[in-house]
Protein backbone atom coordinates (compact mmCIF):
# COMPACT_ATOMS: atom_id res chain seq x y z
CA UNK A 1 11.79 1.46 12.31
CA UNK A 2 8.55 2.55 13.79
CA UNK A 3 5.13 0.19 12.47
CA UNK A 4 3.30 3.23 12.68
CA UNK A 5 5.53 5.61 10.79
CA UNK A 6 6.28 2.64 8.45
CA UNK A 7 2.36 2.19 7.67
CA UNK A 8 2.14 6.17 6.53
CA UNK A 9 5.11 6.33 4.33
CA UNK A 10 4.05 3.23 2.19
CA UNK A 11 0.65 4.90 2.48
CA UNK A 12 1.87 8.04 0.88
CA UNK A 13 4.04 6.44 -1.81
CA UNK A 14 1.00 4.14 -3.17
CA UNK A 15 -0.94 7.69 -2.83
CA UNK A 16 1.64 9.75 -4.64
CA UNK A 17 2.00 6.42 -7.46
CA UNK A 18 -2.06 4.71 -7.63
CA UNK A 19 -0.53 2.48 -9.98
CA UNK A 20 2.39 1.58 -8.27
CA UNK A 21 2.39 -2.91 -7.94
CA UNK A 22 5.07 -4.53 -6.06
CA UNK A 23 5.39 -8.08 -4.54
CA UNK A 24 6.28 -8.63 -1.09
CA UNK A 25 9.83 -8.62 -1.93
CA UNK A 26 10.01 -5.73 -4.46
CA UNK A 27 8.63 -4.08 -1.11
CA UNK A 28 10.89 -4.84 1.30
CA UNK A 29 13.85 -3.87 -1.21
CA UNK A 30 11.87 -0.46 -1.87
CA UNK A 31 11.31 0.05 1.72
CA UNK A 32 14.85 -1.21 3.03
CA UNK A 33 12.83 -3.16 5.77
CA UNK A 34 13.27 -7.20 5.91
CA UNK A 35 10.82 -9.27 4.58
CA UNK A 36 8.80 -10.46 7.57
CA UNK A 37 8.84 -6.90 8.82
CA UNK A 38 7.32 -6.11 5.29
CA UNK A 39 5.14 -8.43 5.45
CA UNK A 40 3.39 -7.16 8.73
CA UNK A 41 2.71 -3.39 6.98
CA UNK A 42 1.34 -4.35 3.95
CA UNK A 43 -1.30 -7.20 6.17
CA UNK A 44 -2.16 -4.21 8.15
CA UNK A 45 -2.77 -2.24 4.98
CA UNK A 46 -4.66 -4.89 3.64
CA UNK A 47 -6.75 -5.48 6.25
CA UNK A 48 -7.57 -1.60 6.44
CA UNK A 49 -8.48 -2.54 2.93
CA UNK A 50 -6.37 0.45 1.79
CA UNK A 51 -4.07 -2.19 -0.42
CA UNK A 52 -5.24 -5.32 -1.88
CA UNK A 53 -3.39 -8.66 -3.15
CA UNK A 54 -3.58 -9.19 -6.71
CA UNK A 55 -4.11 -12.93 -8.76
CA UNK A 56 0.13 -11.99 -9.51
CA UNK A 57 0.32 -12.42 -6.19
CA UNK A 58 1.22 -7.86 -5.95
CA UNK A 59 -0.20 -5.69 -3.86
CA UNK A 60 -1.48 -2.72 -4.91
CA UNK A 61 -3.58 0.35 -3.43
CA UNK A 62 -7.38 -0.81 -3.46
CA UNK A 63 -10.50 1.47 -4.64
CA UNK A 64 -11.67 2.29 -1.18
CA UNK A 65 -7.92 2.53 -0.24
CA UNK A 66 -8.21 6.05 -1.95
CA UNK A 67 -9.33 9.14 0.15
CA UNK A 68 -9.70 12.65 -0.32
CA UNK A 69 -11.41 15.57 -2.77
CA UNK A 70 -9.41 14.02 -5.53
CA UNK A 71 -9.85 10.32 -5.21
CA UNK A 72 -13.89 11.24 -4.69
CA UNK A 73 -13.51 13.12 -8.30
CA UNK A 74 -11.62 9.91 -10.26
CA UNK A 75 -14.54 7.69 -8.81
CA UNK A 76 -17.32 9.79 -9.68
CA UNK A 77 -18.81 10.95 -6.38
């Protein structure tokens, strides 16, 4: 599968569910992609700083991961 179009459809689906946590391999089972290839997106994301790891060792989306009208409302700006 493409990186790139990889990269926006786990973007979306942490958009569409903010409180959506997975591990690396809940991921790559969501995703259908292997693990290695998993782990690639969500360092990418991660270092875009739109998903963060947690102490559970889960990523989920960080606060300056969200964008947009809405995400400016939730954070008070």
């Amino acid at each position: 599968m493409d990186t790139d179009a990889l990269v926006t459809r786990i973007r979306s689906e942490f958009n569409e569910s903010p409180g959506m946590c997975l591990t690396l391999r809940q991921g790559a089972r969501l995703w259908g992609i292997a693990p290695e290839e998993c782990a690639k997106v969500i360092d990418r994301l991660v270092a875009e700083q739109f998903l963060r790891w947690t102490r559970n060792g889960e990523v989920v989306r960080s606060e300056s991961g969200a964008r947009g009208p809405r995400a400016r409302l939730e954070a008070g700006v």
